[in-house]
C-alpha atoms as a PDB file:
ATOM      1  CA  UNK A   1      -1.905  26.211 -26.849  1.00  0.00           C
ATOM      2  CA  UNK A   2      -2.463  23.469 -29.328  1.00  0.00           C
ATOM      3  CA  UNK A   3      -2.813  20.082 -28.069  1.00  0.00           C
ATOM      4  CA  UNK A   4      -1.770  16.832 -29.080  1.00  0.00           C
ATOM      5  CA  UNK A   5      -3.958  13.768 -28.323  1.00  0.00           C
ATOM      6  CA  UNK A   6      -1.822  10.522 -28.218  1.00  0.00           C
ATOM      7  CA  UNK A   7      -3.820   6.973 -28.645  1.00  0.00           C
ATOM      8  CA  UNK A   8      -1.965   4.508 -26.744  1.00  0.00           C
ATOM      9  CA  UNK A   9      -2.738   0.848 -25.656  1.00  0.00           C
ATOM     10  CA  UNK A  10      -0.157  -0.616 -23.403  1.00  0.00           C
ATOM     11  CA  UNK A  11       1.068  -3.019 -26.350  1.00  0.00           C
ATOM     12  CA  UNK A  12       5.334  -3.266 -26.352  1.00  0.00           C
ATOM     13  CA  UNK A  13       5.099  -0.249 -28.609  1.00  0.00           C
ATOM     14  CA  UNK A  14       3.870   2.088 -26.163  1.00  0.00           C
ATOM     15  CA  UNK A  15       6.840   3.448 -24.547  1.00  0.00           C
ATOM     16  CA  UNK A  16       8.080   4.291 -28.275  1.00  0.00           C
ATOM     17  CA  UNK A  17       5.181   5.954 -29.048  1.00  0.00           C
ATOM     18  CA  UNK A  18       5.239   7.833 -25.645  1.00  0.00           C
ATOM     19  CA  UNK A  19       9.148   9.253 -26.362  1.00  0.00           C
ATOM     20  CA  UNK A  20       8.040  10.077 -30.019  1.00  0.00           C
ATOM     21  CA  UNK A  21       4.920  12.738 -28.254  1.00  0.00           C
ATOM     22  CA  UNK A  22       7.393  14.283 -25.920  1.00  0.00           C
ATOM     23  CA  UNK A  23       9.837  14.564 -28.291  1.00  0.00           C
ATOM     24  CA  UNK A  24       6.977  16.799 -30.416  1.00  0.00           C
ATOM     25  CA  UNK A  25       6.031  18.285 -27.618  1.00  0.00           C
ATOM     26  CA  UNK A  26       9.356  19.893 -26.470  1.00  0.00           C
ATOM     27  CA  UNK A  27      10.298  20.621 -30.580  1.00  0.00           C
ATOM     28  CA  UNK A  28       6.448  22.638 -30.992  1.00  0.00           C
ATOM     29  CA  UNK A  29       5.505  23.320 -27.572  1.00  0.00           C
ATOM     30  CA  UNK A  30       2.069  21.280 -27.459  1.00  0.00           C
ATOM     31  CA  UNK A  31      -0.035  20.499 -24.837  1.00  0.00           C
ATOM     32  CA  UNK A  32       0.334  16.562 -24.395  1.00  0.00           C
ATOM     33  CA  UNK A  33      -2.465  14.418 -24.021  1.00  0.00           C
ATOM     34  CA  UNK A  34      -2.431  10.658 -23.504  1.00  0.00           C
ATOM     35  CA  UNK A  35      -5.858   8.615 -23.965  1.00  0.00           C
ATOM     36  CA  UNK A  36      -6.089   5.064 -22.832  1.00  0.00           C
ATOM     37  CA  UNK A  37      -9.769   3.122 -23.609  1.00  0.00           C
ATOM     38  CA  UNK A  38     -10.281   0.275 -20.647  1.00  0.00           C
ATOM     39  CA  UNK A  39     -11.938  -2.853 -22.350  1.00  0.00           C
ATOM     40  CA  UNK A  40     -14.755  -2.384 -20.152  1.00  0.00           C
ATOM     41  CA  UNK A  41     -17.619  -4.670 -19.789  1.00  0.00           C
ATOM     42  CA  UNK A  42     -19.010  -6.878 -22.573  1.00  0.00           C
ATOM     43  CA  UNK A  43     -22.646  -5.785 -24.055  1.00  0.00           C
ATOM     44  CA  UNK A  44     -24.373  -8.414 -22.560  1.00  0.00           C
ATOM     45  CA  UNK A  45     -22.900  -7.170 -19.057  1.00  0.00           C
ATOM     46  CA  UNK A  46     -23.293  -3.440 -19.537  1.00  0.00           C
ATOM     47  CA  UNK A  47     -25.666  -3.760 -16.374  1.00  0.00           C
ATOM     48  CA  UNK A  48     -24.316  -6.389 -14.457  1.00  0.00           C
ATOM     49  CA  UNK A  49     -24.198  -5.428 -10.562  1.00  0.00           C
ATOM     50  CA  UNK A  50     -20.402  -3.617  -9.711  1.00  0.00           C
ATOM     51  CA  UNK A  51     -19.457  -2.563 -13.534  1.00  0.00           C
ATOM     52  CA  UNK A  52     -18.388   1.017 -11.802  1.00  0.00           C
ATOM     53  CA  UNK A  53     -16.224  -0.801  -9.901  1.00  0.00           C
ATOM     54  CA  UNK A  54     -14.784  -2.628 -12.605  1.00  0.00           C
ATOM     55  CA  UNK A  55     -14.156  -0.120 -14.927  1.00  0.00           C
ATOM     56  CA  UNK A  56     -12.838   2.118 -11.900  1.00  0.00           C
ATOM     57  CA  UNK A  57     -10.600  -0.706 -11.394  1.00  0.00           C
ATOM     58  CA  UNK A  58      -9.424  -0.602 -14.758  1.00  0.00           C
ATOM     59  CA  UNK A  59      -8.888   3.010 -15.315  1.00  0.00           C
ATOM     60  CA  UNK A  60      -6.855   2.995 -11.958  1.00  0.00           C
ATOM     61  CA  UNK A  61      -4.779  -0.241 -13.355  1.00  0.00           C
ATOM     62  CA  UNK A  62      -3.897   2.200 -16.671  1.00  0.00           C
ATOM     63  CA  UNK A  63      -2.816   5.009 -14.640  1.00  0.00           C
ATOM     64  CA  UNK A  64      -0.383   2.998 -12.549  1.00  0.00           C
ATOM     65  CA  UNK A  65       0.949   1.294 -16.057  1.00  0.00           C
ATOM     66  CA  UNK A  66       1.237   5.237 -17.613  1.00  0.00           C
ATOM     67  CA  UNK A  67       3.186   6.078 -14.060  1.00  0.00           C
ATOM     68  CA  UNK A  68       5.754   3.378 -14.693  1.00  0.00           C
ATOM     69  CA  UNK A  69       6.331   3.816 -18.532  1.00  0.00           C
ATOM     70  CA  UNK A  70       6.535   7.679 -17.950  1.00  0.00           C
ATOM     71  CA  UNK A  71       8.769   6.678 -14.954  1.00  0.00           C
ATOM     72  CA  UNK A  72      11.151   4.388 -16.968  1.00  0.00           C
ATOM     73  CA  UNK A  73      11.266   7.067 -19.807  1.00  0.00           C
ATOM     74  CA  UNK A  74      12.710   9.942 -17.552  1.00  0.00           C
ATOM     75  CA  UNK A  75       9.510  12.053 -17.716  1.00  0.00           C
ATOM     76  CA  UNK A  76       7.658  13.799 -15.463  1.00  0.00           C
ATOM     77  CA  UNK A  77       4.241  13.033 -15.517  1.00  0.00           C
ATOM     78  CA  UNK A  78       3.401  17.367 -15.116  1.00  0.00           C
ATOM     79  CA  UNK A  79       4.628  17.436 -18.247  1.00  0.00           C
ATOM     80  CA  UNK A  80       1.100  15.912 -20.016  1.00  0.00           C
ATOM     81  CA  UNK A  81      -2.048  14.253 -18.932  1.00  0.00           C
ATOM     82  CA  UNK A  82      -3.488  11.206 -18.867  1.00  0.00           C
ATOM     83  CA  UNK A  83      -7.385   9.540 -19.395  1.00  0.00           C
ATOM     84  CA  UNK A  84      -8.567   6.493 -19.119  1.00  0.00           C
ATOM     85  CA  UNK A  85     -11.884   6.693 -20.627  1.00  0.00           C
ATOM     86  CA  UNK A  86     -14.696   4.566 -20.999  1.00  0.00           C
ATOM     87  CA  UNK A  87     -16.977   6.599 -22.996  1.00  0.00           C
ATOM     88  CA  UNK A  88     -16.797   5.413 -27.162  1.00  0.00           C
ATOM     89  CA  UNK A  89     -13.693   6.495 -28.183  1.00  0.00           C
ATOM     90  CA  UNK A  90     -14.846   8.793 -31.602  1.00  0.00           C
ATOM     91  CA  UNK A  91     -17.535  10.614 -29.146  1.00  0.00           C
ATOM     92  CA  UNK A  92     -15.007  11.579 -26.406  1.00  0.00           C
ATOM     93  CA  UNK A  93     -12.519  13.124 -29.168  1.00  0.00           C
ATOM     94  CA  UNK A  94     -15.441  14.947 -30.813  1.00  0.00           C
ATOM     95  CA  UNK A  95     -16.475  16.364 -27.520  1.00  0.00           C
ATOM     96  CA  UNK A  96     -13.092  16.644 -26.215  1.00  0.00           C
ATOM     97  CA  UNK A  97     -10.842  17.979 -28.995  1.00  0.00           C
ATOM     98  CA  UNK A  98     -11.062  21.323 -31.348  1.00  0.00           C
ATOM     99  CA  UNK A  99      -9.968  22.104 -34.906  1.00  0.00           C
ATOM    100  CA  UNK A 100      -6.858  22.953 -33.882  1.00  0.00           C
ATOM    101  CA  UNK A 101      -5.802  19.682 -32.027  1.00  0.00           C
ATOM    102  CA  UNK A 102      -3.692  17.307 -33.662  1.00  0.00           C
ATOM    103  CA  UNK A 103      -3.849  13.645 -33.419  1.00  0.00           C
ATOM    104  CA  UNK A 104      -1.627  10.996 -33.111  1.00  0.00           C
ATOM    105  CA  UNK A 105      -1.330   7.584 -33.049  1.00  0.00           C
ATOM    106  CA  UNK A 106       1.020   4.089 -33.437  1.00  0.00           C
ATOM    107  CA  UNK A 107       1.149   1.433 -36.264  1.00  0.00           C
ATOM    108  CA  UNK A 108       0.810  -1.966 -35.950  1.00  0.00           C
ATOM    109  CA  UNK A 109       0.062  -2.164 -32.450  1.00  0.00           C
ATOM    110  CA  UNK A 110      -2.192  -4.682 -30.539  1.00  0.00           C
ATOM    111  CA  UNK A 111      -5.737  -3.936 -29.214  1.00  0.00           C
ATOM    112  CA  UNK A 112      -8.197  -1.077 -31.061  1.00  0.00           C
ATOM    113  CA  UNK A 113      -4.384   0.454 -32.545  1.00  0.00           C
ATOM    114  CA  UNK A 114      -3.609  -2.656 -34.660  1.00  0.00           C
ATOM    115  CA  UNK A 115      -5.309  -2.394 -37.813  1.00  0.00           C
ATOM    116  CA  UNK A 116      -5.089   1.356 -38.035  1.00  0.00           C
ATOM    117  CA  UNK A 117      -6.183   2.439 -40.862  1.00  0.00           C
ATOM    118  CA  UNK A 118      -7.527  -0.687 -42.783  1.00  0.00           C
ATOM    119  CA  UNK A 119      -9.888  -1.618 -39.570  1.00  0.00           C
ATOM    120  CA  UNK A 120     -13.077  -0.087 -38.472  1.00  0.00           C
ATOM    121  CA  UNK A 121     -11.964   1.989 -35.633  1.00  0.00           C
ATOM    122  CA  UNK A 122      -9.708   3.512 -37.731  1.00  0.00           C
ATOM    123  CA  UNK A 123     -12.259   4.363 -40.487  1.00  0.00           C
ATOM    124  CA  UNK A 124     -14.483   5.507 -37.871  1.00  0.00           C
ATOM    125  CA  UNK A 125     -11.965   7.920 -36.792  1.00  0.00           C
ATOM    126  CA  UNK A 126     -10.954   9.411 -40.563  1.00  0.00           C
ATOM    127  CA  UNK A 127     -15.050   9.674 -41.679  1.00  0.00           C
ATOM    128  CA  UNK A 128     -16.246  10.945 -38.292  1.00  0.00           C
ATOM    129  CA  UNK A 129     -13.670  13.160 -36.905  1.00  0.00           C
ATOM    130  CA  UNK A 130     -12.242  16.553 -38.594  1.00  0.00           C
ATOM    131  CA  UNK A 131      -8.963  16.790 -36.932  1.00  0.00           C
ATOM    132  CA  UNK A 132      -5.480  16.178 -38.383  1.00  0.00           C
ATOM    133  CA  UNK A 133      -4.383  12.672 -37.995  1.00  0.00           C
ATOM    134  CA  UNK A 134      -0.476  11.804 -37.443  1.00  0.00           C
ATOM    135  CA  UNK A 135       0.330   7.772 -37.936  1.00  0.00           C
ATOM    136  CA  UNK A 136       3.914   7.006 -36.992  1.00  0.00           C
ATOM    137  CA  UNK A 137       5.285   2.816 -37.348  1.00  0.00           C
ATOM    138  CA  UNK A 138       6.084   1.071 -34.864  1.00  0.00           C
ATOM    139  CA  UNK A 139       9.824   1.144 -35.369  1.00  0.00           C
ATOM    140  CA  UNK A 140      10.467   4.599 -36.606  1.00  0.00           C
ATOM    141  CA  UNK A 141      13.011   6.373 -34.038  1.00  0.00           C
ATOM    142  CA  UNK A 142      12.820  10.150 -35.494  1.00  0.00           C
ATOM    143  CA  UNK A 143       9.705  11.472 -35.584  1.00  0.00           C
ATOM    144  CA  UNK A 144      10.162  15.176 -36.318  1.00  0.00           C
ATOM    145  CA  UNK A 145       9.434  16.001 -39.916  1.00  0.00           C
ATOM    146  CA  UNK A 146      11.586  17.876 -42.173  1.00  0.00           C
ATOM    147  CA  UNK A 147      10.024  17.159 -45.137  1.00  0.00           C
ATOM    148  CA  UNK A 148       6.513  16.463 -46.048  1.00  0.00           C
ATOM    149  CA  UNK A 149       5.705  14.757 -49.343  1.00  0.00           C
ATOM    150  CA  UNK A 150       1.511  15.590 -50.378  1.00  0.00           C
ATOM    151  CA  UNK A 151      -0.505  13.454 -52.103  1.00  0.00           C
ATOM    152  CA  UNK A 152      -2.410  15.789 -54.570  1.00  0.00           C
ATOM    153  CA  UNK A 153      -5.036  15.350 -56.950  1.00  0.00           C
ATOM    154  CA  UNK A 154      -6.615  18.064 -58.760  1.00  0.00           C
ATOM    155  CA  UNK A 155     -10.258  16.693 -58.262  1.00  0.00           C
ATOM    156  CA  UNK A 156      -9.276  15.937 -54.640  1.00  0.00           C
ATOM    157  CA  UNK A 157      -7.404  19.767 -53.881  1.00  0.00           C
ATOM    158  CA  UNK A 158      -5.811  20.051 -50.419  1.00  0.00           C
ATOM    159  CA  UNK A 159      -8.108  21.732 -47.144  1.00  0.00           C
ATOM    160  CA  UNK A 160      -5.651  24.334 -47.606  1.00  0.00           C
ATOM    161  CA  UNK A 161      -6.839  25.968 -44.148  1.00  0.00           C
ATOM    162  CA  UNK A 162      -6.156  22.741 -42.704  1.00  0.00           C
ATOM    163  CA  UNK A 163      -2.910  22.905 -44.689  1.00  0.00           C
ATOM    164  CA  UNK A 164      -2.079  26.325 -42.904  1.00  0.00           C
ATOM    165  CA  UNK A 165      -2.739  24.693 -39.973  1.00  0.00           C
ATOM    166  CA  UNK A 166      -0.089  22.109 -40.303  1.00  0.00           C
ATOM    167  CA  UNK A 167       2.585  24.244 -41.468  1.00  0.00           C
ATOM    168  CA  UNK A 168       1.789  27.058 -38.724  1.00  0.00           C
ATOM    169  CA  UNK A 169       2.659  24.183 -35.940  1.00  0.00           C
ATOM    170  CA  UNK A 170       5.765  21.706 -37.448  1.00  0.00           C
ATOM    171  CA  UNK A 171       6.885  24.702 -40.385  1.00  0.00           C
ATOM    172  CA  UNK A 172       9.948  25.556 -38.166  1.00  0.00           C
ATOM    173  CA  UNK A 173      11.628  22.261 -39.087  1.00  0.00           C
ATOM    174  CA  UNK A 174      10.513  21.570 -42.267  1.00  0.00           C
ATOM    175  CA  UNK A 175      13.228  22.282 -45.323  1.00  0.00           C
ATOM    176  CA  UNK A 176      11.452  20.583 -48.312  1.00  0.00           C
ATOM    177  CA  UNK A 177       7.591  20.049 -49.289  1.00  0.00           C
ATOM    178  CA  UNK A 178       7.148  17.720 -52.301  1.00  0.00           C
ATOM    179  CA  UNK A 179       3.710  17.588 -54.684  1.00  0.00           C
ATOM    180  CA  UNK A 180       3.703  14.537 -55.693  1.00  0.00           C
ATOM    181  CA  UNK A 181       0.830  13.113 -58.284  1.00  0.00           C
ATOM    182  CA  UNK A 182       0.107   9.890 -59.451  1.00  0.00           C
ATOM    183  CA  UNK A 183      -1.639  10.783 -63.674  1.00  0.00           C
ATOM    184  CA  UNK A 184      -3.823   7.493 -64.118  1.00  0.00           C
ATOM    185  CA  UNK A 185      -5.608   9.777 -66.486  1.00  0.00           C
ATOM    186  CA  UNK A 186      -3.522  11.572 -69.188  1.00  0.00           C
ATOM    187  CA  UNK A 187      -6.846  13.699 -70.313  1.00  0.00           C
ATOM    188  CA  UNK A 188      -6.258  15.396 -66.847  1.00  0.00           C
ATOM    189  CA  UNK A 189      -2.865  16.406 -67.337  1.00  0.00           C
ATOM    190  CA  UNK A 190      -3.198  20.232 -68.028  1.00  0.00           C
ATOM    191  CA  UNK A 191      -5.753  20.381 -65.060  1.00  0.00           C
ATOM    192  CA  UNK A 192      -2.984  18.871 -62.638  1.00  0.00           C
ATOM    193  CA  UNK A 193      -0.371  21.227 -63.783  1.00  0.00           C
ATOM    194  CA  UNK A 194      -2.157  23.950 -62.943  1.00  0.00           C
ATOM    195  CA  UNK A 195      -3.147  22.889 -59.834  1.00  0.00           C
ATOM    196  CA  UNK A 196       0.216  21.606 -59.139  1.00  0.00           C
ATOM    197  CA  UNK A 197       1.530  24.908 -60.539  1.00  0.00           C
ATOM    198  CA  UNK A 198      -0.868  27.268 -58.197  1.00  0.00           C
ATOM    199  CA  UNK A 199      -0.582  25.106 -54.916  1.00  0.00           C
ATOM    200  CA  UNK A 200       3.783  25.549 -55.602  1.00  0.00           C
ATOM    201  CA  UNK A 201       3.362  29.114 -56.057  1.00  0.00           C
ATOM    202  CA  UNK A 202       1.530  29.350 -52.745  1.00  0.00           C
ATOM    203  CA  UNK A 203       3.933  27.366 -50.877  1.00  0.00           C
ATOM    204  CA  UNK A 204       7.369  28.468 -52.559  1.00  0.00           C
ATOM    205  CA  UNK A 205       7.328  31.605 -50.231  1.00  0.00           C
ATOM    206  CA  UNK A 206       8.031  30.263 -47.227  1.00  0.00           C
ATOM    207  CA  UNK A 207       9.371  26.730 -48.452  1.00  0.00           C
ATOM    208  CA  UNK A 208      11.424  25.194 -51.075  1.00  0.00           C
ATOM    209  CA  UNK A 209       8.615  23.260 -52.988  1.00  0.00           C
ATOM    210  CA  UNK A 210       8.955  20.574 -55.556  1.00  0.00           C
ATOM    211  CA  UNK A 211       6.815  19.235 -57.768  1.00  0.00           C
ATOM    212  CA  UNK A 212       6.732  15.164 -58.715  1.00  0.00           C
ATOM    213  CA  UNK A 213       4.600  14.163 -61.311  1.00  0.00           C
ATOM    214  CA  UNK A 214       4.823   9.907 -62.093  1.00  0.00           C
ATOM    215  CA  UNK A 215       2.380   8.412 -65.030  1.00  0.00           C
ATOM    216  CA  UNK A 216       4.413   5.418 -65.928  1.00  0.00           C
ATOM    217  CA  UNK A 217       3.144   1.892 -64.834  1.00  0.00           C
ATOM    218  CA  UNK A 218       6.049   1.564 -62.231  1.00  0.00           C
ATOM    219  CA  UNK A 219       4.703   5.024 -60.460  1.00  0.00           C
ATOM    220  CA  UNK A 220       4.378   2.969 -57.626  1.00  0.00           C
ATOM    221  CA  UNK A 221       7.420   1.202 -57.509  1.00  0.00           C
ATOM    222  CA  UNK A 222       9.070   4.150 -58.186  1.00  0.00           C
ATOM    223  CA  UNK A 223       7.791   5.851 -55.386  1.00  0.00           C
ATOM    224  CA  UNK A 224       8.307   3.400 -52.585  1.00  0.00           C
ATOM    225  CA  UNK A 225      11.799   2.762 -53.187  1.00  0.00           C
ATOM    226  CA  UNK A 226      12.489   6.395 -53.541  1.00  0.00           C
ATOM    227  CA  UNK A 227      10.771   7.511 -50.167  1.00  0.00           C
ATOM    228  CA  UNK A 228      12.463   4.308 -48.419  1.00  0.00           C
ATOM    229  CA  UNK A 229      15.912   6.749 -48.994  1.00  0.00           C
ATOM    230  CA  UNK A 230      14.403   9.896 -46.903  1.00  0.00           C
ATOM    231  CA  UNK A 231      13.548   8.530 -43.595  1.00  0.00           C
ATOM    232  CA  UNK A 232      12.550  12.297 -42.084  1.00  0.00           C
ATOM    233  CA  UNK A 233       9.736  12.097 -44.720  1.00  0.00           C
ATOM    234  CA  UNK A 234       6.223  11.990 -44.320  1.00  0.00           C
ATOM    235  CA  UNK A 235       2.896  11.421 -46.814  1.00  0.00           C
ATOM    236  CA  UNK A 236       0.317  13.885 -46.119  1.00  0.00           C
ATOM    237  CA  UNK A 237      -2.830  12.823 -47.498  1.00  0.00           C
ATOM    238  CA  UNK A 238      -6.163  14.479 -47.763  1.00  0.00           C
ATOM    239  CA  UNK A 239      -9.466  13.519 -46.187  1.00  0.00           C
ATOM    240  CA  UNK A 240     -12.084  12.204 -49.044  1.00  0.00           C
ATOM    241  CA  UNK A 241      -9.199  11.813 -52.009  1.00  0.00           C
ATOM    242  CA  UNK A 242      -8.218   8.910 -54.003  1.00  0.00           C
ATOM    243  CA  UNK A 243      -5.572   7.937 -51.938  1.00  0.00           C
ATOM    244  CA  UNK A 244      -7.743   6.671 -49.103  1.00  0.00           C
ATOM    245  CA  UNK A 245     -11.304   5.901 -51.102  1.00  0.00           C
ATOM    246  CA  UNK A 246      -9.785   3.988 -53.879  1.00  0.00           C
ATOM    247  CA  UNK A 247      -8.772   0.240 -53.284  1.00  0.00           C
ATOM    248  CA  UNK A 248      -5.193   0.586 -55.712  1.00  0.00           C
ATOM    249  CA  UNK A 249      -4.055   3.765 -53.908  1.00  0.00           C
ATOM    250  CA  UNK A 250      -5.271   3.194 -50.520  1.00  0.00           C
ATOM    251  CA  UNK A 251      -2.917  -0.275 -50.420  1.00  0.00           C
ATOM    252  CA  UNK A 252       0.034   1.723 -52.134  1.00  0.00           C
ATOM    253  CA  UNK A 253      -0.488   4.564 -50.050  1.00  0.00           C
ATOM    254  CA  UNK A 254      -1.400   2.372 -46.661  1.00  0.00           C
ATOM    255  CA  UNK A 255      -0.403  -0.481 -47.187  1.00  0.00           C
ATOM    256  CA  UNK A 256       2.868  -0.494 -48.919  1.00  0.00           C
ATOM    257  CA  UNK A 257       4.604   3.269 -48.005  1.00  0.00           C
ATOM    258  CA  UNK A 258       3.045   3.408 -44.160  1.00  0.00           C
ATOM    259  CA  UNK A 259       2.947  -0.486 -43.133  1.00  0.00           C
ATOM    260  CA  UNK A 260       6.083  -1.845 -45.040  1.00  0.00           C
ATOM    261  CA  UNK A 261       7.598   1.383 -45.796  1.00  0.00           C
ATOM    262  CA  UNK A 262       7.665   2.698 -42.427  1.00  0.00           C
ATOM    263  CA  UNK A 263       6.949   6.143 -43.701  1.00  0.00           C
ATOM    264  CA  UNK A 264       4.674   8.222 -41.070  1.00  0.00           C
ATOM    265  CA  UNK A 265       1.628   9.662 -42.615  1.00  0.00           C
ATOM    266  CA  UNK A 266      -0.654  12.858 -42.122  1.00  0.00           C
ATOM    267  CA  UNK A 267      -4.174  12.992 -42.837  1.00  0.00           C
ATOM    268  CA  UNK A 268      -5.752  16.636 -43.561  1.00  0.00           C
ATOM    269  CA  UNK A 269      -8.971  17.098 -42.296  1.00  0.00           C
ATOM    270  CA  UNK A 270     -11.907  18.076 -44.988  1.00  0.00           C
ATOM    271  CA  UNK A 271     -13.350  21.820 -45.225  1.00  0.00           C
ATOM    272  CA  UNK A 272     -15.886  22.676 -43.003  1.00  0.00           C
ATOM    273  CA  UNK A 273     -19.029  23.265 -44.951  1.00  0.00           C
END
């Protein structure tokens, strides 16, 4: 059974973010995981006499805060599993998670969640860990996809195993995928119709596939205030593209669609070499 890892930090957006995994778990059957990293001891106290016992403390103090939220939400706390780790967070999901895991986590929350995605630990976690990555806001309310717009680029294609992936697990509610392509280049437009072309052809059997294709100097605009109409969308972006390494599209795509836009956002893993 796949499982889904949920990130969670006790902020006010945790019980959300809590309803939002069960939710995916009862809609694709996953086994549900919820990690919770205590603060722990500063550096210079790493070996300061009764750290055990304080980071013992701590982990028991997160369990009994998981208890109540789960408690207050109606769930049964069979129904997933909970850790309170202390190990660094990247090595304990590269131990403890496979390919096949998916992981998810809340925008805009407090502690190591609240600059996701423009802060370190959330850079760590896209250039060190392989593993599909599912961002929701803080105030979205429906979380189950039924249409996924892609980023694409031809000189960035799509893991298209990790692409499989995706559509094996949340395919059984999706009606719509949309290519969408931002041309900064127009020397590159035959190359990006073909991809666009090829990746549609691939897709259009099991899904009804569109392609979008924007190379005016509103592209952006144009984009934001169309997604801001389809609130069951989300951006699915790949590991290593444009969209995350360069400054213009990583704001757009970050910035303005996920943080203002409220539009979740997949990440696709890159290709095992």
């Amino acid at each position: 059974m796949k499982q889904l890892i949920v990130l969670i930090d006790f902020s006010p957006y945790t019980p959300n973010l809590l309803r939002l995994a069960f939710e995916w778990k009862k809609t694709y059957g996953f086994s549900l995981t919820f990690v919770y990293k205590v603060a722990g001891l500063a550096p210079t106290l790493s070996n300061a006499p009764g750290k055990e016992e304080i980071i013992d403390f701590e982990k028991k103090e997160a369990k009994t805060k998981f208890s109540e939220q789960a408690t207050k939400l109606g769930v049964s706390e069979d129904e997933a599993s909970f850790l309170a780790i202390s190990d660094p967070l990247i090595r304990f999901l590269q131990e403890k998670t496979g390919p096949e895991d998916l992981l998810l986590l809340g925008l805009k929350g407090t502690g190591f969640l609240k600059k996701l995605l423009v802060g370190s630990t959330a850079t760590d976690i896209i250039n060190r860990l392989d593993r599909l990555i599912i961002a929701l806001p803080k105030s979205i309310e429906q979380t189950i996809p039924k249409r996924l717009v892609l980023a694409c680029h031809v000189k960035y294609p799509f893991n298209e195993q990790a692409l499989s992936l995706l559509l094996q697990t949340i395919g059984s509610t999706l009606t719509e995928i949309e290519l969408l392509t931002i041309l900064s280049d127009p020397s590159e437009r035959q190359a990006t119709e073909e991809y666009l072309n090829d990746l549609q052809k691939k897709l259009d059997a099991d899904y009804s596939c569109s392609i979008s294709l924007y190379e005016h100097v509103d592209a952006f605009d144009t984009i934001k205030n169309r997604l801001r109409g389809f609130p069951d969308d989300y951006i699915v972006l790949q590991k290593g593209s444009r969209t995350l390494n360069d400054q213009l599209f990583r704001k757009f795509f970050i910035s303005d669609l996920v943080h203002e836009g409220e539009t979740p956002l997949m990440v696709l893993p890159c290709e095992e070499p």
